[in-house]
N, C-alpha and C. Protein backbone atom coordinates (compact mmCIF):
# COMPACT_ATOMS: atom_id res chain seq x y z
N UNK A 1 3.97 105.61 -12.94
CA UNK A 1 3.91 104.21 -13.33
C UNK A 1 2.61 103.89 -14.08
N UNK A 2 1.76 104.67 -13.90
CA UNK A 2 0.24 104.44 -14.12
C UNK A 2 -0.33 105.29 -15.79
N UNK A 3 0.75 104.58 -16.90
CA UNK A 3 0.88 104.98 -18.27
C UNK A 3 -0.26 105.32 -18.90
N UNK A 4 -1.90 105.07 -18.73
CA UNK A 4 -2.81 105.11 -19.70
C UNK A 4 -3.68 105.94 -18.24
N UNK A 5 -3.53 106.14 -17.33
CA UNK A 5 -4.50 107.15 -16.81
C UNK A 5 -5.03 108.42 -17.09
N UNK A 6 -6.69 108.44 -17.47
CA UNK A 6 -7.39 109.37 -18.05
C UNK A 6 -7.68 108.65 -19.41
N UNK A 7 -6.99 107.65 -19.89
CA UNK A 7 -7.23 107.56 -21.39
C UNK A 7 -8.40 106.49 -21.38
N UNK A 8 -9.29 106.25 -22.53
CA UNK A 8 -10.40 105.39 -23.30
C UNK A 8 -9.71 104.64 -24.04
N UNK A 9 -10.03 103.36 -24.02
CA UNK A 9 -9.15 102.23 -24.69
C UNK A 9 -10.00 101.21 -25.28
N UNK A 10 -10.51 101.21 -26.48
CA UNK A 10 -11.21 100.12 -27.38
C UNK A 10 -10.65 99.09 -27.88
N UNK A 11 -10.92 97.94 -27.88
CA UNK A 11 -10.71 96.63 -28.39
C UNK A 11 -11.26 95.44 -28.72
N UNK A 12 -11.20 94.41 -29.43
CA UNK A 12 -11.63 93.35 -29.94
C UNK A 12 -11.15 91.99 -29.23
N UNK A 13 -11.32 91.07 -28.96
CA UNK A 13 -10.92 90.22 -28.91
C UNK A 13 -11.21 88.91 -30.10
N UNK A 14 -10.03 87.71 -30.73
CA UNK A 14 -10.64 86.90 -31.39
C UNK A 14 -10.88 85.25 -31.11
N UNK A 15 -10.61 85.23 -29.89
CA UNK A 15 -10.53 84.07 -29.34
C UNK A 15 -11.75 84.12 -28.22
N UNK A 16 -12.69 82.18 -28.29
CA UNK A 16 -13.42 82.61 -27.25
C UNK A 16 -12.65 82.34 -26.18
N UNK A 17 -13.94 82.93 -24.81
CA UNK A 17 -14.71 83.03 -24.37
C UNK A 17 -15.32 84.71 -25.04
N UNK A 18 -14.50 85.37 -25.36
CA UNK A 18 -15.41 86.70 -25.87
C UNK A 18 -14.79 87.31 -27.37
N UNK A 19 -14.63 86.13 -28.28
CA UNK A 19 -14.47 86.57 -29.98
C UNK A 19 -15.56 87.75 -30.28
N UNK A 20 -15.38 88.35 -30.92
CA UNK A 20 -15.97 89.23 -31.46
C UNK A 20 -16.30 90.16 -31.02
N UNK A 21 -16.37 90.19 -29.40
CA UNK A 21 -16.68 91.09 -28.46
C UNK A 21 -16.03 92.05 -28.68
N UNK A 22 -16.54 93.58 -28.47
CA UNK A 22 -15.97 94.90 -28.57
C UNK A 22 -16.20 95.49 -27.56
N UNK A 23 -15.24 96.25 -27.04
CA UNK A 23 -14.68 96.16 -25.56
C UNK A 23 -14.42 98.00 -25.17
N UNK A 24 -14.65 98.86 -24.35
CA UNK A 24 -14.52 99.84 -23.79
C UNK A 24 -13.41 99.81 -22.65
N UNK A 25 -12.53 100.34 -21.93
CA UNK A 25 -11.98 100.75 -20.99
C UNK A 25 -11.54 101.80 -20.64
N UNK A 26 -12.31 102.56 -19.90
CA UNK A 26 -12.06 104.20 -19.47
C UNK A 26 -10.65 104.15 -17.69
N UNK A 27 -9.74 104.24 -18.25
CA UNK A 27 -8.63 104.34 -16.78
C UNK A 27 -9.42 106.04 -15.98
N UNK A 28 -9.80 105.74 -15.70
CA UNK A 28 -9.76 107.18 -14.78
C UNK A 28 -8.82 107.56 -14.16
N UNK A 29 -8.87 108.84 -13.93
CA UNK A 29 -7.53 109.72 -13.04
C UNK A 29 -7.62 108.76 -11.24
N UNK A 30 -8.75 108.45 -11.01
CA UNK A 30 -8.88 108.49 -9.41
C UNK A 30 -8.39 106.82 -9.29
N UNK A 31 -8.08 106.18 -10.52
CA UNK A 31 -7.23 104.97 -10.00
C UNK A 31 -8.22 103.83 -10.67
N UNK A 32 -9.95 104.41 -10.57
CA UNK A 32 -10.71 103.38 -10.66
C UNK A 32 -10.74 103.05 -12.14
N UNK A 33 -11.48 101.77 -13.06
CA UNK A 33 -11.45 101.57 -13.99
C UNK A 33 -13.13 101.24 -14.19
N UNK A 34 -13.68 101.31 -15.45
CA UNK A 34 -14.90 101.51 -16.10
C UNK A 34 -14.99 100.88 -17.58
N UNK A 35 -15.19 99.43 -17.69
CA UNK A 35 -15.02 98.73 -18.75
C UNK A 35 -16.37 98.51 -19.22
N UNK A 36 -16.80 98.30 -20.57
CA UNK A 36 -18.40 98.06 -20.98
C UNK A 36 -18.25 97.42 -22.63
N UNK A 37 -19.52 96.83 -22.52
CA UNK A 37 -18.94 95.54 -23.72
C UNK A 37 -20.15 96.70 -24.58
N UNK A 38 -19.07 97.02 -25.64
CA UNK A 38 -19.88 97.55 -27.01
C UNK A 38 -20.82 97.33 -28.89
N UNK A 39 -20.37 95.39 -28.37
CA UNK A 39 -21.19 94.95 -29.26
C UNK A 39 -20.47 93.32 -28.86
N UNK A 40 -21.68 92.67 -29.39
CA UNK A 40 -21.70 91.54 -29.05
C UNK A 40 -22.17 90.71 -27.66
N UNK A 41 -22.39 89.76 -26.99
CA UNK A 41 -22.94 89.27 -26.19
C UNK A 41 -22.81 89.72 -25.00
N UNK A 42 -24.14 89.93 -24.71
CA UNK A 42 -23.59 91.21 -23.20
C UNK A 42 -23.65 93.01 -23.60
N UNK A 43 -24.03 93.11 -25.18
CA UNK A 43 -23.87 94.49 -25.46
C UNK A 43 -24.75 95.29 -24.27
N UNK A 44 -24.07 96.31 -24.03
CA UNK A 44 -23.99 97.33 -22.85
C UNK A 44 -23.72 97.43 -21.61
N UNK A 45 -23.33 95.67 -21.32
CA UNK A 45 -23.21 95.63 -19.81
C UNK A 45 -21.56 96.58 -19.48
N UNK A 46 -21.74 96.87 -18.20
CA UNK A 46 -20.73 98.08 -17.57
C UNK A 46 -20.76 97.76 -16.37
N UNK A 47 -19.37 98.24 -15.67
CA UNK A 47 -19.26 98.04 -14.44
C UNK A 47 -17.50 98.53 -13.84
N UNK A 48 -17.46 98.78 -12.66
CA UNK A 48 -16.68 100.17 -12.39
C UNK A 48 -15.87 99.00 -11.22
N UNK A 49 -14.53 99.20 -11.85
CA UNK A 49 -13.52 98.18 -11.20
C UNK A 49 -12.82 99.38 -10.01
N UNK A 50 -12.87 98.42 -8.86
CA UNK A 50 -11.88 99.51 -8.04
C UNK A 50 -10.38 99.68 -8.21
N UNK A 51 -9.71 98.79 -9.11
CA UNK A 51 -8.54 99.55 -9.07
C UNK A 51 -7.99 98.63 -10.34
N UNK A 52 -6.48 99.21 -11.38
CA UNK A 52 -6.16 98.73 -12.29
C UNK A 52 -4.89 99.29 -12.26
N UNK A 53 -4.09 98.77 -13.04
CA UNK A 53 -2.42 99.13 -12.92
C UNK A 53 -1.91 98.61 -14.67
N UNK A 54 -1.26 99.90 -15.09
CA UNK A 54 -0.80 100.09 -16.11
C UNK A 54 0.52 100.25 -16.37
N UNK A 55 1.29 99.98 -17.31
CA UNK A 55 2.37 100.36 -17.02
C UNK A 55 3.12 100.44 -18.40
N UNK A 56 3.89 101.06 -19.03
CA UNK A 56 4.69 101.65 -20.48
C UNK A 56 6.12 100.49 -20.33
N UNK A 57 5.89 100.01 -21.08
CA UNK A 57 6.74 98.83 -21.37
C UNK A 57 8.15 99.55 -22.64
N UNK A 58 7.34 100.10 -23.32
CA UNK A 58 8.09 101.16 -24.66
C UNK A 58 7.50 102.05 -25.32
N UNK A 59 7.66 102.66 -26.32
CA UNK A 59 6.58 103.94 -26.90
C UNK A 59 6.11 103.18 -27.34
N UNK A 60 4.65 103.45 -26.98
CA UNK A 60 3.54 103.20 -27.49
C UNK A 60 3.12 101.54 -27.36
N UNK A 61 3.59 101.01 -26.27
CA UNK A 61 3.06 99.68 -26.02
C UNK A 61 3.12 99.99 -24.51
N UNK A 62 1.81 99.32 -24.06
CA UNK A 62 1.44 99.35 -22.26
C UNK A 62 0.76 98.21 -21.84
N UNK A 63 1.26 97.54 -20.83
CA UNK A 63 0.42 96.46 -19.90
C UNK A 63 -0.63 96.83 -19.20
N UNK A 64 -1.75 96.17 -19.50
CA UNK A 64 -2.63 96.63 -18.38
C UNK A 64 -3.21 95.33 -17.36
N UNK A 65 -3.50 95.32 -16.60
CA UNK A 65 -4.34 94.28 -15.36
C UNK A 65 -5.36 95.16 -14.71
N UNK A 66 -6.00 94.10 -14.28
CA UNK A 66 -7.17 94.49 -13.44
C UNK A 66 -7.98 93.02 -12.73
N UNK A 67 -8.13 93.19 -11.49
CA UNK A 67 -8.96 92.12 -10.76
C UNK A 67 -10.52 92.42 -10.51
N UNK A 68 -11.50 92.19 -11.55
CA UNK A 68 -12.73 92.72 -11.29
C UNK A 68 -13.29 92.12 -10.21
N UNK A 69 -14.80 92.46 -9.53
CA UNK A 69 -15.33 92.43 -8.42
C UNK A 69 -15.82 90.80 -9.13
N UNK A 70 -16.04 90.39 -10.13
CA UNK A 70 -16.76 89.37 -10.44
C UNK A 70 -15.80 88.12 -10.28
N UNK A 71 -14.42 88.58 -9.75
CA UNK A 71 -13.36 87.46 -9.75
C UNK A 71 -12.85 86.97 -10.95
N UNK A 72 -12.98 87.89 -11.71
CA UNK A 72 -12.23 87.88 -13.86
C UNK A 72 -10.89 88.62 -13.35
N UNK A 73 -9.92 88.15 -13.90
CA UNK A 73 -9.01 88.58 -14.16
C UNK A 73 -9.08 89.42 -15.63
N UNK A 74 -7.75 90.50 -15.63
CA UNK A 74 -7.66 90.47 -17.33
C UNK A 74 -5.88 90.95 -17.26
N UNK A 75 -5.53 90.28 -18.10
CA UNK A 75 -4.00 91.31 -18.32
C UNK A 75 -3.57 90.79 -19.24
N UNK A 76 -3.80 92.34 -20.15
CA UNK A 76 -2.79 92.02 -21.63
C UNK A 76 -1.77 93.33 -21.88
N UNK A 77 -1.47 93.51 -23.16
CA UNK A 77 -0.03 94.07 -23.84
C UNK A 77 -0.75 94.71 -25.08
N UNK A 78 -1.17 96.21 -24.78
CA UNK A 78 -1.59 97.04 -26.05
C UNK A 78 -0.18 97.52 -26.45
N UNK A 79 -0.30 97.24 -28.03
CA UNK A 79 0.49 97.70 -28.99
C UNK A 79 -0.25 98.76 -29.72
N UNK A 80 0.20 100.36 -29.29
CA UNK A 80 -0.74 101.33 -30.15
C UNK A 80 0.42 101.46 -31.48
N UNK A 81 1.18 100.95 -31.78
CA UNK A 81 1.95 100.85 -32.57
C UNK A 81 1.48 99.89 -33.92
N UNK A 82 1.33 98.94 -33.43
CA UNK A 82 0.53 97.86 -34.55
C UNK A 82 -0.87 97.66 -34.53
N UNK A 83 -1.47 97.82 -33.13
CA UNK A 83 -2.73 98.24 -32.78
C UNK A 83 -3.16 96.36 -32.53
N UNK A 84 -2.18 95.87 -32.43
CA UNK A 84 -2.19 94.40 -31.38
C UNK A 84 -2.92 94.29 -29.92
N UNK A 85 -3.54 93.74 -29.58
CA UNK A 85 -3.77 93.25 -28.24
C UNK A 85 -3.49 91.68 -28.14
N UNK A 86 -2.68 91.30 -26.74
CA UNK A 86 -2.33 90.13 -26.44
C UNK A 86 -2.36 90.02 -24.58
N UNK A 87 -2.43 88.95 -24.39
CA UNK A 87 -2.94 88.81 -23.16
C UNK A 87 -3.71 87.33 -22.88
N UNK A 88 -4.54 87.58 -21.34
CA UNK A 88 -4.95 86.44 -20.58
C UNK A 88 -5.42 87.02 -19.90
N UNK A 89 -7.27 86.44 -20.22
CA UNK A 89 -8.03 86.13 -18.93
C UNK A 89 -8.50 84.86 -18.09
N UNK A 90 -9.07 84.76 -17.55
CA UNK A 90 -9.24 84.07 -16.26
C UNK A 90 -10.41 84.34 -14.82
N UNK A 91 -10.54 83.48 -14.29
CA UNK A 91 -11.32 83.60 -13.50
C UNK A 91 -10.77 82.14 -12.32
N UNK A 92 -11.86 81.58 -11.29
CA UNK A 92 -10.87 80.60 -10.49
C UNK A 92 -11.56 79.10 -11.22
N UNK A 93 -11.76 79.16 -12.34
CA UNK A 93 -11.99 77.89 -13.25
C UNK A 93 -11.75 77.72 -14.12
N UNK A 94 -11.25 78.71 -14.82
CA UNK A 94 -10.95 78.75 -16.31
C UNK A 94 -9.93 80.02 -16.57
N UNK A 95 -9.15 79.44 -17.83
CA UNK A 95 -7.86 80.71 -18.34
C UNK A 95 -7.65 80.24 -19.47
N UNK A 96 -7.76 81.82 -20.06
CA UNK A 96 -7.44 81.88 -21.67
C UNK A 96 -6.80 82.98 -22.59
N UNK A 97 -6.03 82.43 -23.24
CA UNK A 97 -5.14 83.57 -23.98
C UNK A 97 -5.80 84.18 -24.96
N UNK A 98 -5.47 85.29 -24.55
CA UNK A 98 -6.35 86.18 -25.98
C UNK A 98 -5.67 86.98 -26.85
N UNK A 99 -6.15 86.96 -28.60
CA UNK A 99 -5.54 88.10 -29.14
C UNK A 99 -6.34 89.63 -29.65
N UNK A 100 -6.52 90.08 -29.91
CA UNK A 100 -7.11 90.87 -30.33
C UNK A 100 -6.72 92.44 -31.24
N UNK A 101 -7.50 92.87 -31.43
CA UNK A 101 -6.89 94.55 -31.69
C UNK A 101 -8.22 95.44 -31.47
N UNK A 102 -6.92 96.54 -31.74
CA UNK A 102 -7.94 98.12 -30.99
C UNK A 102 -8.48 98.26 -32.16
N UNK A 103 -9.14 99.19 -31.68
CA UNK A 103 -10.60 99.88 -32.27
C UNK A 103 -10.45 101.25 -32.38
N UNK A 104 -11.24 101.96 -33.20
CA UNK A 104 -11.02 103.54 -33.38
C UNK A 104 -11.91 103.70 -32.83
């Protein structure tokens, strides 16, 4: 069930709370997740989520979620096909739809 485990996953977002932001996500094999902001506000911050759930919707498009320790939500819909990102984050005050795309 767990479609992108082991894989590195780059992305953009263009909507705030984090436009422009460029985005890391390493799924590890052991379940845990390892996200780090690669340019823009916050460049280098990192931090190691205990758990994330992925899942293959069709070739080459996958859902991902994750509940970080900071109480952020995230769950969107990579299209490695068009190289789309869509989705919604959140936290317990605020929620926002995001679009974005991947990164090489």
């Amino acid at each position: 069930m767990d479609s992108l485990r082991g894989a590195t996953v780059r992305w953009m977002f263009v909507e705030p709370p984090v436009a422009g932001m460029k985005f890391e996500h390493t799924f590890r094999e052991d379940g845990t997740l390892v996200w780090r902001v690669l340019e823009g506000p916050g460049k280098g911050a990192s931090r190691e989520e205990k758990l994330y759930a992925t899942m293959k919707i069709a070739d080459g498009v996958h859902a991902v979620s994750y509940l970080a320790a900071s109480g952020h939500t995230l769950s969107v819909v990579v299209d490695f096909n068009t190289g789309r990102v869509v989705g919604f984050g959140s936290d317990n005050k605020e929620w926002h739809p995001l679009t974005g795309t991947l990164l090489d």
